[in-house]
N, C-alpha and C. Protein backbone atom coordinates (compact mmCIF):
# COMPACT_ATOMS: atom_id res chain seq x y z
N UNK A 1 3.14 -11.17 19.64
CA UNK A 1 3.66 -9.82 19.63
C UNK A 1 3.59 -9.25 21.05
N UNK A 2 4.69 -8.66 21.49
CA UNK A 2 4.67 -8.02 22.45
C UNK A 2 5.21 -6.68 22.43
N UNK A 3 5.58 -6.26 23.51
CA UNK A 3 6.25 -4.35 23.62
C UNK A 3 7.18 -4.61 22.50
N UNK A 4 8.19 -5.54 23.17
CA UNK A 4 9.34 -5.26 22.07
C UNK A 4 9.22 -5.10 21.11
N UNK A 5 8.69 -6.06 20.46
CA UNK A 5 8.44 -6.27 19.41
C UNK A 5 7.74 -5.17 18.15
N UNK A 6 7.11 -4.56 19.21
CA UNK A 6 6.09 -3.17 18.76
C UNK A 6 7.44 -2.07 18.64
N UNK A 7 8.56 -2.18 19.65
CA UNK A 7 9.13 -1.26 19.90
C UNK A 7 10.05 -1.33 18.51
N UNK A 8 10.60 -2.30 18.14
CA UNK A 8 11.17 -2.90 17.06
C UNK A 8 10.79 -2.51 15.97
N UNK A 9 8.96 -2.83 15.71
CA UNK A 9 8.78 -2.74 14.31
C UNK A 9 8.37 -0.64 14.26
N UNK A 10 8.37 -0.38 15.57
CA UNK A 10 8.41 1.29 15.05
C UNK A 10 9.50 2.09 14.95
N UNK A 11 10.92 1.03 14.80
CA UNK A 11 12.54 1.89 14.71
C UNK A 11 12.23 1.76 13.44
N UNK A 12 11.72 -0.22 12.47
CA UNK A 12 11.93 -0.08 11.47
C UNK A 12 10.90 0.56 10.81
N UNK A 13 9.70 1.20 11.13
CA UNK A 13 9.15 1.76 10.07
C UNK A 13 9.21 2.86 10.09
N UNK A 14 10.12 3.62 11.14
CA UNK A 14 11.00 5.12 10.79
C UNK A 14 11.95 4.85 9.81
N UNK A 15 12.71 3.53 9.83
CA UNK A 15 13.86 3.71 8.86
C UNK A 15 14.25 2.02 8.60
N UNK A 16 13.81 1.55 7.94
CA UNK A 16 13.95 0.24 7.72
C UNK A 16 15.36 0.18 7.49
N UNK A 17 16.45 0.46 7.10
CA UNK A 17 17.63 0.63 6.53
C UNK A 17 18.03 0.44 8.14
N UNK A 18 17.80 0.34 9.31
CA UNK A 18 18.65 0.92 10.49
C UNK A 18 19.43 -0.46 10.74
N UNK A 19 20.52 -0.57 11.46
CA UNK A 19 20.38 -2.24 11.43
C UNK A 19 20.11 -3.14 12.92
N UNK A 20 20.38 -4.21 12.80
CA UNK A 20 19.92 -4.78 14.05
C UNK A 20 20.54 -4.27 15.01
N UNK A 21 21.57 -3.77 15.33
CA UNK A 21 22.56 -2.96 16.05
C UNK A 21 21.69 -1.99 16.64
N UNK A 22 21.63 -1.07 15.81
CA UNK A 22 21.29 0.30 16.19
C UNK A 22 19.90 0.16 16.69
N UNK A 23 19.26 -0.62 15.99
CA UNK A 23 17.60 -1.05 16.68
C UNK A 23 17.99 -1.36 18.31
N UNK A 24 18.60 -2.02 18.34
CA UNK A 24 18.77 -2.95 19.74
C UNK A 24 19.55 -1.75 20.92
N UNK A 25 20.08 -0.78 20.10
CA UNK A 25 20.76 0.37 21.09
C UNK A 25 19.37 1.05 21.68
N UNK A 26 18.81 1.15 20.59
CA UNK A 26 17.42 2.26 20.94
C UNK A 26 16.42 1.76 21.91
N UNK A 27 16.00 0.17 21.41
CA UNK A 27 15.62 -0.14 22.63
C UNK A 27 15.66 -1.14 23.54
N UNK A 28 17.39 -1.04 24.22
CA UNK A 28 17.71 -1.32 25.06
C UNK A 28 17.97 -3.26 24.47
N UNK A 29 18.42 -3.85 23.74
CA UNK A 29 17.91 -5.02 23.41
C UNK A 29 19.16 -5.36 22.87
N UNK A 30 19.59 -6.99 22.70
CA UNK A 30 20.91 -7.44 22.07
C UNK A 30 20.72 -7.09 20.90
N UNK A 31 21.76 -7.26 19.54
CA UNK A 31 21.70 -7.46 18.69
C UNK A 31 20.98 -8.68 17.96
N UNK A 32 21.72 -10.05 19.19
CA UNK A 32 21.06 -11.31 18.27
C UNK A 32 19.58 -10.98 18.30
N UNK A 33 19.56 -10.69 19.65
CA UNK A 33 17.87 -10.52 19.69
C UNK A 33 17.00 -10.01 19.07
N UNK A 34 17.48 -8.94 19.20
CA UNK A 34 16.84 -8.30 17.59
C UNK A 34 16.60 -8.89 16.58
N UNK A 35 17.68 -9.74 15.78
CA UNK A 35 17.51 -10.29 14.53
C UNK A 35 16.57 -11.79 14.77
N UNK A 36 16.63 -12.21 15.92
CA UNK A 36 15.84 -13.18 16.34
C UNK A 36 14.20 -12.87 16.34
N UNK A 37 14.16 -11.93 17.07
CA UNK A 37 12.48 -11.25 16.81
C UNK A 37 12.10 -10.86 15.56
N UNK A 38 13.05 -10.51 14.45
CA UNK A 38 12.88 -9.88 13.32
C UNK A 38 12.61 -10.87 12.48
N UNK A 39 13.63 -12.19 12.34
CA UNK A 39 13.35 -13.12 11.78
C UNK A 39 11.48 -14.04 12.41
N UNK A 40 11.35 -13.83 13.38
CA UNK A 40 10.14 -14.66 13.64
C UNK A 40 9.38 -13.89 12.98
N UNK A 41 8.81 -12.36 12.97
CA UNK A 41 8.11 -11.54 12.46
C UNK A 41 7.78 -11.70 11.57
N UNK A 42 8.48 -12.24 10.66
CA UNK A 42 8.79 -11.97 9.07
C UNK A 42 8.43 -13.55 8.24
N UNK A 43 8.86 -14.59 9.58
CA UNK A 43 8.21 -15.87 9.44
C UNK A 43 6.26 -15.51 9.79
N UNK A 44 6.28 -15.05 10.46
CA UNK A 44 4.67 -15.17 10.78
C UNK A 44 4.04 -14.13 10.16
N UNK A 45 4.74 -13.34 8.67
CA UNK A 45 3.90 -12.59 8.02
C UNK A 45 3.39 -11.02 8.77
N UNK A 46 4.28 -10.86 10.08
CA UNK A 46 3.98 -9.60 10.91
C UNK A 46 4.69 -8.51 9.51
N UNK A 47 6.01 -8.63 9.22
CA UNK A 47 6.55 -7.97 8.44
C UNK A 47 6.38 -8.87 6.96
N UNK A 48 5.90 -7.96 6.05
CA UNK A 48 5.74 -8.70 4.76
C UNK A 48 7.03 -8.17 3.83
N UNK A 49 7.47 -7.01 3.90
CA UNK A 49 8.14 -6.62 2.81
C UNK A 49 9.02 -5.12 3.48
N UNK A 50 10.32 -4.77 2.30
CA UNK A 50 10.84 -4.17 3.48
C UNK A 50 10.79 -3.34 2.32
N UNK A 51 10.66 -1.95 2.10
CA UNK A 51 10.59 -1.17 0.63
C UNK A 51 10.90 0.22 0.99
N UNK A 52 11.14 0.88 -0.27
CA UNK A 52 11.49 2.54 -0.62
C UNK A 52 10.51 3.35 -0.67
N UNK A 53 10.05 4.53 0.23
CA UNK A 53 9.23 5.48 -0.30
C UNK A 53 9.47 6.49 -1.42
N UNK A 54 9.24 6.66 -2.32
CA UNK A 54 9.75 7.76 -3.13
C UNK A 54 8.28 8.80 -3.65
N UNK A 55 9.21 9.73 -4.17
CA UNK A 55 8.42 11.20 -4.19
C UNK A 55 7.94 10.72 -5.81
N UNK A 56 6.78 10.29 -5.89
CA UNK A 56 6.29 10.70 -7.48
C UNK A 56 6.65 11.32 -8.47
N UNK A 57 6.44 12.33 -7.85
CA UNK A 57 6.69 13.69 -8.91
C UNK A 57 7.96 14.05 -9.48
N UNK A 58 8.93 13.43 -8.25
CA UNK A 58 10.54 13.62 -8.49
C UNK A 58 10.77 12.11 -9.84
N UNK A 59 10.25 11.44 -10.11
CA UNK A 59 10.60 10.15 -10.33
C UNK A 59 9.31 10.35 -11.89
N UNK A 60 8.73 11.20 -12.34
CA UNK A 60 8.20 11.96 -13.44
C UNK A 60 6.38 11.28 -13.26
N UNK A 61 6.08 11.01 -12.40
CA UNK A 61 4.79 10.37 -12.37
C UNK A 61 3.88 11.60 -11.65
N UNK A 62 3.23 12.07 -12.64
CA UNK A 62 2.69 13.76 -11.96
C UNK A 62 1.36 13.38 -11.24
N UNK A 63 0.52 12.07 -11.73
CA UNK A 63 -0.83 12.38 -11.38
C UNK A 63 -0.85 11.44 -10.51
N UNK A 64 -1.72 11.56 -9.26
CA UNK A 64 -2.53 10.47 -8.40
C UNK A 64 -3.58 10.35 -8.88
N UNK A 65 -4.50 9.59 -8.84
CA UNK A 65 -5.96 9.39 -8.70
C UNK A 65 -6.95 8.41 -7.91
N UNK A 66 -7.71 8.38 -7.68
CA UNK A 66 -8.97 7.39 -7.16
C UNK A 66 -9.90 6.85 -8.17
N UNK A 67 -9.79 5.96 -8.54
CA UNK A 67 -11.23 5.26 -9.46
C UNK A 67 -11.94 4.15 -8.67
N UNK A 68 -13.48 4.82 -8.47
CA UNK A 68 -14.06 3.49 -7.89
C UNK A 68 -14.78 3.27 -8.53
N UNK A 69 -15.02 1.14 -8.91
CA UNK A 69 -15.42 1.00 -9.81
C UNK A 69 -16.23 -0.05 -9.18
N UNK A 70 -17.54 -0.31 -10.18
CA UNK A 70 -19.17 -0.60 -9.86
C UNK A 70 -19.00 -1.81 -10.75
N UNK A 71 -19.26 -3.12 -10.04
CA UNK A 71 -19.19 -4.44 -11.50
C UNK A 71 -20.46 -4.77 -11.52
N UNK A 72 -21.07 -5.20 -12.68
CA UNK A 72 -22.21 -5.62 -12.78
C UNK A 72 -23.01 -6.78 -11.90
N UNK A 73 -21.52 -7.62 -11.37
CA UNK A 73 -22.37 -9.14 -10.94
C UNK A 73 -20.97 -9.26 -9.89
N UNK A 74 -21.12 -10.22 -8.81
CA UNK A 74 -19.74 -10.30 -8.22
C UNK A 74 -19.52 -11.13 -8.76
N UNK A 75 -19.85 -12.37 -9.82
CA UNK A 75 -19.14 -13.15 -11.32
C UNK A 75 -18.00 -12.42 -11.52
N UNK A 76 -18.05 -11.58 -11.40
CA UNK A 76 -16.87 -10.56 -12.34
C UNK A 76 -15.90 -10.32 -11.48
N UNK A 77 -16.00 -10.53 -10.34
CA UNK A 77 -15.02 -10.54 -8.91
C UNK A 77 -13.27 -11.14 -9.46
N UNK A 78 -13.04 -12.32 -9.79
CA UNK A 78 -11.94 -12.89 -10.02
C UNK A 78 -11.19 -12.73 -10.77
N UNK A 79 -11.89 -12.07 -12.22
CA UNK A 79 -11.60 -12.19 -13.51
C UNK A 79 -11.04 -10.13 -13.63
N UNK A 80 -11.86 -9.43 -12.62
CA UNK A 80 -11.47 -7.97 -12.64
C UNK A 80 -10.69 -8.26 -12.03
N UNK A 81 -9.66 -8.38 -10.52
CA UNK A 81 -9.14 -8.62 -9.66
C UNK A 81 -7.92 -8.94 -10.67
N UNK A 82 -7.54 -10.06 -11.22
CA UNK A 82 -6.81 -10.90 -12.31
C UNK A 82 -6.41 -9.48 -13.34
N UNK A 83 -7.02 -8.76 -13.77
CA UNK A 83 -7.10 -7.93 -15.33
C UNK A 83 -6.16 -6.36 -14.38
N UNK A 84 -6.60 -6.47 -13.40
CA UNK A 84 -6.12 -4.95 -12.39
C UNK A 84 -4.72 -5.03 -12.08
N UNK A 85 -4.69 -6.57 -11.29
CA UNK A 85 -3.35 -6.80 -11.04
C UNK A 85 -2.25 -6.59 -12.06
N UNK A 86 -2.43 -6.58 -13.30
CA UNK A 86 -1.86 -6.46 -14.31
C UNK A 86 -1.05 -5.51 -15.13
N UNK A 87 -2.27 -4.08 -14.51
CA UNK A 87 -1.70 -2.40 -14.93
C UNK A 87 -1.28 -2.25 -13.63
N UNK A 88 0.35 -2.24 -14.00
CA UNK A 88 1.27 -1.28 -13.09
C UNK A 88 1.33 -0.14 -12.27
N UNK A 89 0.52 0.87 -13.02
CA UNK A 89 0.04 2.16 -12.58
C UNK A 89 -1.31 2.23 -11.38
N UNK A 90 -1.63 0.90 -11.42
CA UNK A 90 -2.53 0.77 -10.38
C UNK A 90 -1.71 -0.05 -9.30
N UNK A 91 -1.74 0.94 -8.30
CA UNK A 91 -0.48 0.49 -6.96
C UNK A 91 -1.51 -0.15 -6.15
N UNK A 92 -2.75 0.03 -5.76
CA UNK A 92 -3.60 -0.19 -4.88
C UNK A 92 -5.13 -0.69 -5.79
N UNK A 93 -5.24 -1.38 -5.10
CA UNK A 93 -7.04 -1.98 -5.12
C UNK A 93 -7.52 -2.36 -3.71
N UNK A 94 -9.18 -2.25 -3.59
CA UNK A 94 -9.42 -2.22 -2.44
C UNK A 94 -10.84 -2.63 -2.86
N UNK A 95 -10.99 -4.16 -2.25
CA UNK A 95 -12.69 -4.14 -1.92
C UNK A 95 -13.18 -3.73 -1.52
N UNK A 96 -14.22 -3.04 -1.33
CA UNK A 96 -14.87 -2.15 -0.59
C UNK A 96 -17.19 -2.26 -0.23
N UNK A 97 -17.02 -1.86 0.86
CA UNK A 97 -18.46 -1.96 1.03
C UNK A 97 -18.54 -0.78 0.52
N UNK A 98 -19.97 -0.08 0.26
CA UNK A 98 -20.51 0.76 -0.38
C UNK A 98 -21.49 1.20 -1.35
N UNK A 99 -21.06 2.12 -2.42
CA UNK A 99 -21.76 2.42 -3.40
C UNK A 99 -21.12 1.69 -4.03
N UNK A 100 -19.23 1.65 -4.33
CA UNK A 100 -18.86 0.92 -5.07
C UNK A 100 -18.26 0.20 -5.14
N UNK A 101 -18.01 -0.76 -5.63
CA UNK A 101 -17.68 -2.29 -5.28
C UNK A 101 -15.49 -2.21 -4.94
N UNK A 102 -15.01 -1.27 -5.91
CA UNK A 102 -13.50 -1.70 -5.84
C UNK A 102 -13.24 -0.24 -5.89
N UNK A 103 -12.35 -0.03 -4.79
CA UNK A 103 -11.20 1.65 -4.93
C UNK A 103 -9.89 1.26 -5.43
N UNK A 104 -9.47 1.70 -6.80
CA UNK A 104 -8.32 2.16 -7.05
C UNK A 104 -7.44 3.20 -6.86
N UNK A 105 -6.23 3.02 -6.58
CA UNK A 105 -5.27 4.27 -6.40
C UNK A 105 -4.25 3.81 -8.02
N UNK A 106 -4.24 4.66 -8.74
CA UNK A 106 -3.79 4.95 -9.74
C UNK A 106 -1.93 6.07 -9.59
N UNK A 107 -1.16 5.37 -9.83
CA UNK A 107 -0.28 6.83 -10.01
C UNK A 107 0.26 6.62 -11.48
N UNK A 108 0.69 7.65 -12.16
CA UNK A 108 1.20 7.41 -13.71
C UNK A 108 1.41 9.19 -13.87
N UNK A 109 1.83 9.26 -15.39
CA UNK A 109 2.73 10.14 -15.52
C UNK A 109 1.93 11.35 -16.06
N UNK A 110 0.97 11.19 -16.75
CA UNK A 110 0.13 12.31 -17.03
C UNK A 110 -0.80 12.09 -17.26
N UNK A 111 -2.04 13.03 -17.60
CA UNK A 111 -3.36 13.01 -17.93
C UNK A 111 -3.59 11.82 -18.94
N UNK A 112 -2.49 12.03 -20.25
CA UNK A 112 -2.84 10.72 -21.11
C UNK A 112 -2.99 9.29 -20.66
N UNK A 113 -1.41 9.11 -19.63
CA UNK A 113 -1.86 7.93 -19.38
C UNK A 113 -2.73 7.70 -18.27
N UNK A 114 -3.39 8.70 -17.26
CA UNK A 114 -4.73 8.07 -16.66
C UNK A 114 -5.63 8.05 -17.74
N UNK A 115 -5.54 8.65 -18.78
CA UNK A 115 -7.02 8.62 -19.76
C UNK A 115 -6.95 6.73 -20.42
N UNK A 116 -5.48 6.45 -20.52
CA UNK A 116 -4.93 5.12 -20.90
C UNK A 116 -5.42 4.03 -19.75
N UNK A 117 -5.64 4.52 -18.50
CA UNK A 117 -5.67 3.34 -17.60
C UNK A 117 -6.86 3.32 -17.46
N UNK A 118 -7.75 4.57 -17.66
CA UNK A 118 -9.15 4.29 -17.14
C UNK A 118 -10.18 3.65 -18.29
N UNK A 119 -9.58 4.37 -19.33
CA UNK A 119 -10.35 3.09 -20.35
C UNK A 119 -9.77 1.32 -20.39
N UNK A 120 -8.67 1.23 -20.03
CA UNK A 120 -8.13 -0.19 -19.48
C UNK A 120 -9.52 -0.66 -18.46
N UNK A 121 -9.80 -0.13 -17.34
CA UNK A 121 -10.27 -0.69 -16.77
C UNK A 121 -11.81 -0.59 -16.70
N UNK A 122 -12.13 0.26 -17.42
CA UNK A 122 -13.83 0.75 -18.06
C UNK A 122 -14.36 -0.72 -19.13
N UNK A 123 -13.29 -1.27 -19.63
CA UNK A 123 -12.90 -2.33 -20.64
C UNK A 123 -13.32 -3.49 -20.04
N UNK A 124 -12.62 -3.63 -18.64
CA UNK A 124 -12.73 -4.88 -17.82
C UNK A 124 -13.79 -5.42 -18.23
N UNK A 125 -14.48 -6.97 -18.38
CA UNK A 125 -15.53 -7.24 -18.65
C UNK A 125 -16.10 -7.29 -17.49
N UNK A 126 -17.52 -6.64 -16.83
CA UNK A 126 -18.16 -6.69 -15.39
C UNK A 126 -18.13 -5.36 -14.97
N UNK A 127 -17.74 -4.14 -15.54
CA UNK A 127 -17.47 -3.27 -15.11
C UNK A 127 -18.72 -2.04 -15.53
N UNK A 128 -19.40 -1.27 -14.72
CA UNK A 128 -20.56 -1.15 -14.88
C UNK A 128 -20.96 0.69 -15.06
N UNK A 129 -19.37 0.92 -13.82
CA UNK A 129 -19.46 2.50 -13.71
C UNK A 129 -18.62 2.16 -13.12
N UNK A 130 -17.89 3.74 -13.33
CA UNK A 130 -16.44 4.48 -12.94
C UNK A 130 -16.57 5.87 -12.00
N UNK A 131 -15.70 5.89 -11.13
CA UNK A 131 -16.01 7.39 -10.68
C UNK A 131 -14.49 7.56 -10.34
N UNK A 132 -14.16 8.97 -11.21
CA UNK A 132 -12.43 8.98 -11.30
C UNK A 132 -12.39 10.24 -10.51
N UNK A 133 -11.17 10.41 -9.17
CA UNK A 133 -11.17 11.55 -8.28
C UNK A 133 -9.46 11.81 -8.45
N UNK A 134 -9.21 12.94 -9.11
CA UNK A 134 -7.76 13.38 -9.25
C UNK A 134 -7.08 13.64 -7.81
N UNK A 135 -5.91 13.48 -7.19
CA UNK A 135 -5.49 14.07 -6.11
C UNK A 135 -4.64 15.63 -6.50
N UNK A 136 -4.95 16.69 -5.58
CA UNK A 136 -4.93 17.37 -6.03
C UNK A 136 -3.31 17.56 -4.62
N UNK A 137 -3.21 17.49 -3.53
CA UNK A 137 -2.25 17.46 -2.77
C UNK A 137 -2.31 16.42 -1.67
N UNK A 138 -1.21 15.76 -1.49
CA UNK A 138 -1.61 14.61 -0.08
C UNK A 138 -1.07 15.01 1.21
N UNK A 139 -2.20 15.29 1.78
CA UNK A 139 -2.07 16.33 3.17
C UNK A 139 -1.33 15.31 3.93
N UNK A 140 -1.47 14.10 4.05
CA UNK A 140 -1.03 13.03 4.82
C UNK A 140 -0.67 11.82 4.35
N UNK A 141 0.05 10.44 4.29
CA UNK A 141 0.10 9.78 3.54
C UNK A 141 1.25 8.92 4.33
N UNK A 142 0.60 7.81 5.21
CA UNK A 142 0.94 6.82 6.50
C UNK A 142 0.44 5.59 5.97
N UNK A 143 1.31 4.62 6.05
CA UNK A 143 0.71 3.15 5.94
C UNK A 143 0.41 2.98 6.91
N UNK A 144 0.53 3.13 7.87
CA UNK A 144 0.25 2.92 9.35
C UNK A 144 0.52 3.71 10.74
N UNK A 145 -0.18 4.56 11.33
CA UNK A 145 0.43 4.98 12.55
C UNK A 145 1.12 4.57 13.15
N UNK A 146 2.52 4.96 13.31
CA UNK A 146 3.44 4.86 14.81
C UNK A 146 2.55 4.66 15.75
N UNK A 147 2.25 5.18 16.23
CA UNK A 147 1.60 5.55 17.69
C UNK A 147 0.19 4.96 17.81
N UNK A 148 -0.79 3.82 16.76
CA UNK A 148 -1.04 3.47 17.20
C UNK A 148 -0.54 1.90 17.17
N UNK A 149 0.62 1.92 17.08
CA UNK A 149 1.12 0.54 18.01
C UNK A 149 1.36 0.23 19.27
N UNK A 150 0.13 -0.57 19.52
CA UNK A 150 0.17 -0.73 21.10
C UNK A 150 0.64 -2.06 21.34
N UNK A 151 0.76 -2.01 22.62
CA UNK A 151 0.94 -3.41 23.23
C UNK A 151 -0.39 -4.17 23.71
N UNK A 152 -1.33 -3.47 23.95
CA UNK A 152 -3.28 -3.48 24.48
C UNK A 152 -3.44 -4.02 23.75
């Protein structure tokens, strides 16, 4: 990875839709070239996936949440991991050091169905304690800073 390359992947994560063209106007770069750096990227797993942000709420899914969850044994590591991947409504999992072993991000459509997902995963076998945190507004919400893509 170099400048360009940095310079590249911050046209597309303003607007992935842009095309190799217009990338290569912005910064200063051929077209092939572009698609040449884009394709290596994407071979070496720099770019994994190219996707839609959408508004929740517009799309009828009212609630966010956080559940972090406590397993009894890390035995239970493969087999929770396996059972999570499974509910849809859980967009995110996250190992985690801490108090508790796994952070979920939950989105779904109302109170019922987080009451539906959290006994889903209260169920998990290994699962020891729950701690469920509603989002109440998302002040911010970046997969990644622009700006801190450096070339350093």
């Amino acid at each position: 990875m170099d400048a360009t390359d940095l310079k590249i992947l911050k046209c597309l994560m303003r607007n992935a839709r842009l095309s190799a063209k217009a990338v290569g106007n912005v910064i200063g770069l051929s077209t092939s070239a572009v698609i040449e750096r884009i394709r290596k990227m994407e071979a070496s797993k720099v770019i994994l996936r190219y996707t839609v942000v959408v508004d929740e709420k517009k799309i009828g899914h009212d609630i966010t949440a956080f559940i972090s969850v406590n397993l009894e044994h890390p035995k239970y590591n493969d087999s929770f991991r396996k059972r999570v991947s499974l509910r849809p409504d859980v967009v995110e999992c996250y190992y985690m050091t801490g108090e508790y072993d796994y952070l979920l991000k939950v989105v779904t459509r109302n109170s019922q169905t987080l009451e539906d997902t959290l006994k889903y995963v209260k169920y998990i076998t290994g699962v020891s304690r729950t701690l469920t945190l509603l989002v109440l507004d998302a002040v911010k919400s970046e997969s990644v800073l622009l700006e801190n893509l450096t070339d350093g």
